[in-house]
N, C-alpha and C. Protein backbone atom coordinates (compact mmCIF):
# COMPACT_ATOMS: atom_id res chain seq x y z
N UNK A 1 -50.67 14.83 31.14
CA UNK A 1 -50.20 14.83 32.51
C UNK A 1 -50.51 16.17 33.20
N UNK A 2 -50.40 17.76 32.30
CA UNK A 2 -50.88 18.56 32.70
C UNK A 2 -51.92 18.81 33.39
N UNK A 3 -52.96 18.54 32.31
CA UNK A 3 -53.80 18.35 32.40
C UNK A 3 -54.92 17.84 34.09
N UNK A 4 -54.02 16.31 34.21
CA UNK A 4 -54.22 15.60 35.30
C UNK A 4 -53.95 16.11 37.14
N UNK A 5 -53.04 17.23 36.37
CA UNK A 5 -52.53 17.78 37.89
C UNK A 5 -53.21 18.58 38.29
N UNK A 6 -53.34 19.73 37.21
CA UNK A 6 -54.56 20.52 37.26
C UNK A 6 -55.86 20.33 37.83
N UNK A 7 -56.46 19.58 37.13
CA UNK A 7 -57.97 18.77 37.46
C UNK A 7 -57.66 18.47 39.17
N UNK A 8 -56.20 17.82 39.54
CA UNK A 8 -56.22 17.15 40.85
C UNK A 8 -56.13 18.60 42.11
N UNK A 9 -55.72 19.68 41.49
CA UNK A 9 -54.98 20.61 42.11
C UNK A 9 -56.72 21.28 42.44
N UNK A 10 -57.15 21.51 41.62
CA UNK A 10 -58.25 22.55 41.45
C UNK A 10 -59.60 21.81 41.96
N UNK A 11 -59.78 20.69 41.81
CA UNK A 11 -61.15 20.09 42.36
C UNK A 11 -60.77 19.39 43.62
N UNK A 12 -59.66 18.91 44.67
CA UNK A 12 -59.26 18.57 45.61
C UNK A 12 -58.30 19.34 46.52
N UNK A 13 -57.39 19.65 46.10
CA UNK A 13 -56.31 20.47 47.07
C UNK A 13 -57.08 21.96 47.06
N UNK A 14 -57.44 23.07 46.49
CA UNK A 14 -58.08 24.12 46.68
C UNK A 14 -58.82 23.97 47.07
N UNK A 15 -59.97 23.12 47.77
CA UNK A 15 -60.94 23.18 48.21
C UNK A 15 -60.56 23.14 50.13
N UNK A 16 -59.63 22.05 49.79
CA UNK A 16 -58.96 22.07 50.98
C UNK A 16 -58.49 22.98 52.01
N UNK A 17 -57.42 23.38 51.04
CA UNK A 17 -56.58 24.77 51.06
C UNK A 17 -57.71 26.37 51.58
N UNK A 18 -58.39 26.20 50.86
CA UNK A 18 -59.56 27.21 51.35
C UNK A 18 -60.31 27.21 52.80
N UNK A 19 -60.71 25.92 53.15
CA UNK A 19 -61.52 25.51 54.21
C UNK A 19 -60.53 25.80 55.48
N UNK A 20 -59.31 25.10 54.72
CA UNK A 20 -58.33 25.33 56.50
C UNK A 20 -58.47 26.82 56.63
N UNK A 21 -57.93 27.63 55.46
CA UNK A 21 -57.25 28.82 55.52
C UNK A 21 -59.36 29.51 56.55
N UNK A 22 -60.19 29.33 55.61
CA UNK A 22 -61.14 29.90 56.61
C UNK A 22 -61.49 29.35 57.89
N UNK A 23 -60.86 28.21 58.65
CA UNK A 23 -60.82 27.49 59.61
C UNK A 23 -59.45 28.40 60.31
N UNK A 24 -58.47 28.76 60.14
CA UNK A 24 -57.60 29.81 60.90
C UNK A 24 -57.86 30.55 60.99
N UNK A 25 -58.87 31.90 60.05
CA UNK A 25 -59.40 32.89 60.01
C UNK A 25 -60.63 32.63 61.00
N UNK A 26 -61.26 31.86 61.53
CA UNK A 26 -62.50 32.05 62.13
C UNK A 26 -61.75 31.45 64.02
N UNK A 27 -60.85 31.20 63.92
CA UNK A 27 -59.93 30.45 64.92
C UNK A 27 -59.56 32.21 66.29
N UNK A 28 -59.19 32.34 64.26
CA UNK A 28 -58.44 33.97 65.14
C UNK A 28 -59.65 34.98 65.51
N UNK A 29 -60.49 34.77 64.68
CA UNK A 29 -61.71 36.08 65.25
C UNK A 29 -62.18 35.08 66.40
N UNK A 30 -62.12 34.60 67.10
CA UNK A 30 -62.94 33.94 68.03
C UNK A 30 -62.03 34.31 69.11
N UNK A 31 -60.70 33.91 68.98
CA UNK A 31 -59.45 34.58 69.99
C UNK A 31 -59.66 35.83 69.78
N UNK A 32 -59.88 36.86 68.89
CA UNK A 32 -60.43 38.12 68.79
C UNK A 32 -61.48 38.96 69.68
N UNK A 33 -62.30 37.69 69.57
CA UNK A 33 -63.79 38.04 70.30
C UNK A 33 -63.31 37.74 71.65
N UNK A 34 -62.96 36.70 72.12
CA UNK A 34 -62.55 36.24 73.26
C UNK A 34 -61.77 36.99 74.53
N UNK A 35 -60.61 37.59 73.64
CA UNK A 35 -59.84 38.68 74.05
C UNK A 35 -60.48 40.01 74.55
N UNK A 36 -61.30 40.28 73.98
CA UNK A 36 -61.95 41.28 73.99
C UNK A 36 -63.83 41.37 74.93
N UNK A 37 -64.11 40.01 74.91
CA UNK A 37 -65.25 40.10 75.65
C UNK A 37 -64.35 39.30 76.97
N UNK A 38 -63.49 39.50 77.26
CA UNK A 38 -62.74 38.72 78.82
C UNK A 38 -61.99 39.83 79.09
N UNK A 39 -62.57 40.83 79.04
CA UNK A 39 -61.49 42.23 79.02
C UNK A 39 -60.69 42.17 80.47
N UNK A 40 -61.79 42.38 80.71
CA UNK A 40 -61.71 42.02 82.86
C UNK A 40 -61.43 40.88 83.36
N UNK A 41 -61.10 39.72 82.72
CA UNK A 41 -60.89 38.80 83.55
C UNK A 41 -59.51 37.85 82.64
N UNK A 42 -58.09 37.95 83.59
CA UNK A 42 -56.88 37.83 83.10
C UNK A 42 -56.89 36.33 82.16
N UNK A 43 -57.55 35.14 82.75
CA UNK A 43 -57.67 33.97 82.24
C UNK A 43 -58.39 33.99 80.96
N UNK A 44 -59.41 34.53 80.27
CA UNK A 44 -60.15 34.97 79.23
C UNK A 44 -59.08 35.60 78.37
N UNK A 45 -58.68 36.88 78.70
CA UNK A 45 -57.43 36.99 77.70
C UNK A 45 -56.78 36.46 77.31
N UNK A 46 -55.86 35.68 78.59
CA UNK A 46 -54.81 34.57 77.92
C UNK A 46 -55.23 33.68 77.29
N UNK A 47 -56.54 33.18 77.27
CA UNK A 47 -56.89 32.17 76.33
C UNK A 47 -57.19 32.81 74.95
N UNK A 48 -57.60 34.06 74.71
CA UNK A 48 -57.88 34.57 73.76
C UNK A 48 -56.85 35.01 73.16
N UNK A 49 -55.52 35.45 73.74
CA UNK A 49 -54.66 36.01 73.28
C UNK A 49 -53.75 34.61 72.58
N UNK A 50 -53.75 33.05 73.66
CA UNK A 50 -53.46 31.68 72.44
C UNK A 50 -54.17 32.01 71.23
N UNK A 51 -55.40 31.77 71.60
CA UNK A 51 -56.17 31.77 70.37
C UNK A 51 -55.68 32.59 69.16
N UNK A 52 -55.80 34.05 69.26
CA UNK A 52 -55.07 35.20 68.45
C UNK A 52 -53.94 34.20 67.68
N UNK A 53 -53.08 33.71 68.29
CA UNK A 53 -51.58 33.57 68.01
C UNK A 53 -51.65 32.03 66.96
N UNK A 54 -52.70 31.19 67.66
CA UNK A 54 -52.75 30.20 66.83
C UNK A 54 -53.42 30.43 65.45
N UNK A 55 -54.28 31.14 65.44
CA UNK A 55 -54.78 31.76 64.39
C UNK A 55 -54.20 32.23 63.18
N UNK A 56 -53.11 33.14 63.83
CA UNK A 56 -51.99 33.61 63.21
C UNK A 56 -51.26 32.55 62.46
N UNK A 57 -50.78 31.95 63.50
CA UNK A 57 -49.79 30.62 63.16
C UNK A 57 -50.48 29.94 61.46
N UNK A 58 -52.10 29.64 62.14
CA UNK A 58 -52.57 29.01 60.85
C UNK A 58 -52.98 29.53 59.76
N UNK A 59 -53.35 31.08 59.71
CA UNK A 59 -53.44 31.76 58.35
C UNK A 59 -51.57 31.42 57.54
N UNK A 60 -50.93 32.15 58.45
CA UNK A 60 -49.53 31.82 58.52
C UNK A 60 -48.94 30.70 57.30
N UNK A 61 -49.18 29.40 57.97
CA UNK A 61 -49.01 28.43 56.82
C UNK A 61 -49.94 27.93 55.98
N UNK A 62 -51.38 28.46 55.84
CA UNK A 62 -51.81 27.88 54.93
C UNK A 62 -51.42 28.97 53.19
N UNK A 63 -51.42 30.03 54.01
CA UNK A 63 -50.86 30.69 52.83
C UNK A 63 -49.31 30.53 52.14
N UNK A 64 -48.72 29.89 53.14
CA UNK A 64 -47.09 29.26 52.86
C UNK A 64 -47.30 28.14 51.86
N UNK A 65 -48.57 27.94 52.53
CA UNK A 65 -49.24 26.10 51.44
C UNK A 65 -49.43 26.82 50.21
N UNK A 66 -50.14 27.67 50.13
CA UNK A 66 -51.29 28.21 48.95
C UNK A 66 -50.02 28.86 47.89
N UNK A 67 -48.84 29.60 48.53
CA UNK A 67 -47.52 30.16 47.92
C UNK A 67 -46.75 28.77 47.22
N UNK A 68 -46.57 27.28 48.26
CA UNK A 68 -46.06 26.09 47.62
C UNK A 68 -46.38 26.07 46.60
N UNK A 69 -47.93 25.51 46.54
CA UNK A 69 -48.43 24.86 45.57
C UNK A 69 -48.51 25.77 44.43
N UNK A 70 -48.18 26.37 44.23
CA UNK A 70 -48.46 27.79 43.49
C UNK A 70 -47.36 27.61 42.33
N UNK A 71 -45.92 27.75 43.16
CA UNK A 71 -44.70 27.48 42.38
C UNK A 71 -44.52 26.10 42.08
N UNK A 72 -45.29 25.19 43.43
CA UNK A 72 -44.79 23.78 42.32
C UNK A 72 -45.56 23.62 41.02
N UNK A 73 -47.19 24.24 40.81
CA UNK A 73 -47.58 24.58 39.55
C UNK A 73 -47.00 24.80 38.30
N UNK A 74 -46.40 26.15 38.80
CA UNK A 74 -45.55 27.05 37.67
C UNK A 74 -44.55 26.02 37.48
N UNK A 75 -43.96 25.14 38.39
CA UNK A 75 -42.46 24.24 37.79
C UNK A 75 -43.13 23.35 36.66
N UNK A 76 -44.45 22.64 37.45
CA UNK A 76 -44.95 21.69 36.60
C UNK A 76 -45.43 22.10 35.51
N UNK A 77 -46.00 22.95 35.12
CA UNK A 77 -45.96 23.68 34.12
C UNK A 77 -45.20 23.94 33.27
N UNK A 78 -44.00 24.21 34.04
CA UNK A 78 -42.98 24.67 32.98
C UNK A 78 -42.18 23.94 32.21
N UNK A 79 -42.66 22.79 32.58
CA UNK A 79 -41.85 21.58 31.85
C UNK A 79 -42.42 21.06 30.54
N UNK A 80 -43.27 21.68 30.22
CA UNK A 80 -44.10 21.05 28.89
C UNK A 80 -43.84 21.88 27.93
């Protein structure tokens, strides 16, 4: 059963887990860039400065995900 979770954890959910987490990271440098090449113009910021925040938001929980799955591991684990 270990075994099975493992295999499911490591060839499906991490792959996952990775893609979002670099899908928030490229979210926020773009609100980064955005912010910063709209220096001068108030509407450019504010969109860049969402951007920034959603970015945030989503590094935010995927690493909350990446911390879950982590300990529900170690539980499942620890039962054998």
């Amino acid at each position: 059963m270990q075994q099975l979770i493992n295999k499911i954890v490591q060839d499906a959910i991490w792959p996952f887990v990775i893609f979002l987490i670099a899908l928030a990271a490229m979210f926020f440098i773009w609100g980064l860039i955005e912010f910063i090449a709209g220096a001068d113009n108030e509407e450019k910021r504010t969109a860049g400065k969402r951007h920034l925040a959603w970015g945030l938001i989503g590094l935010f929980i995927m690493f909350s995900v990446y911390g879950i799955i982590q300990l529900i591991a170690n539980f499942v684990g620890s039962l054998n």
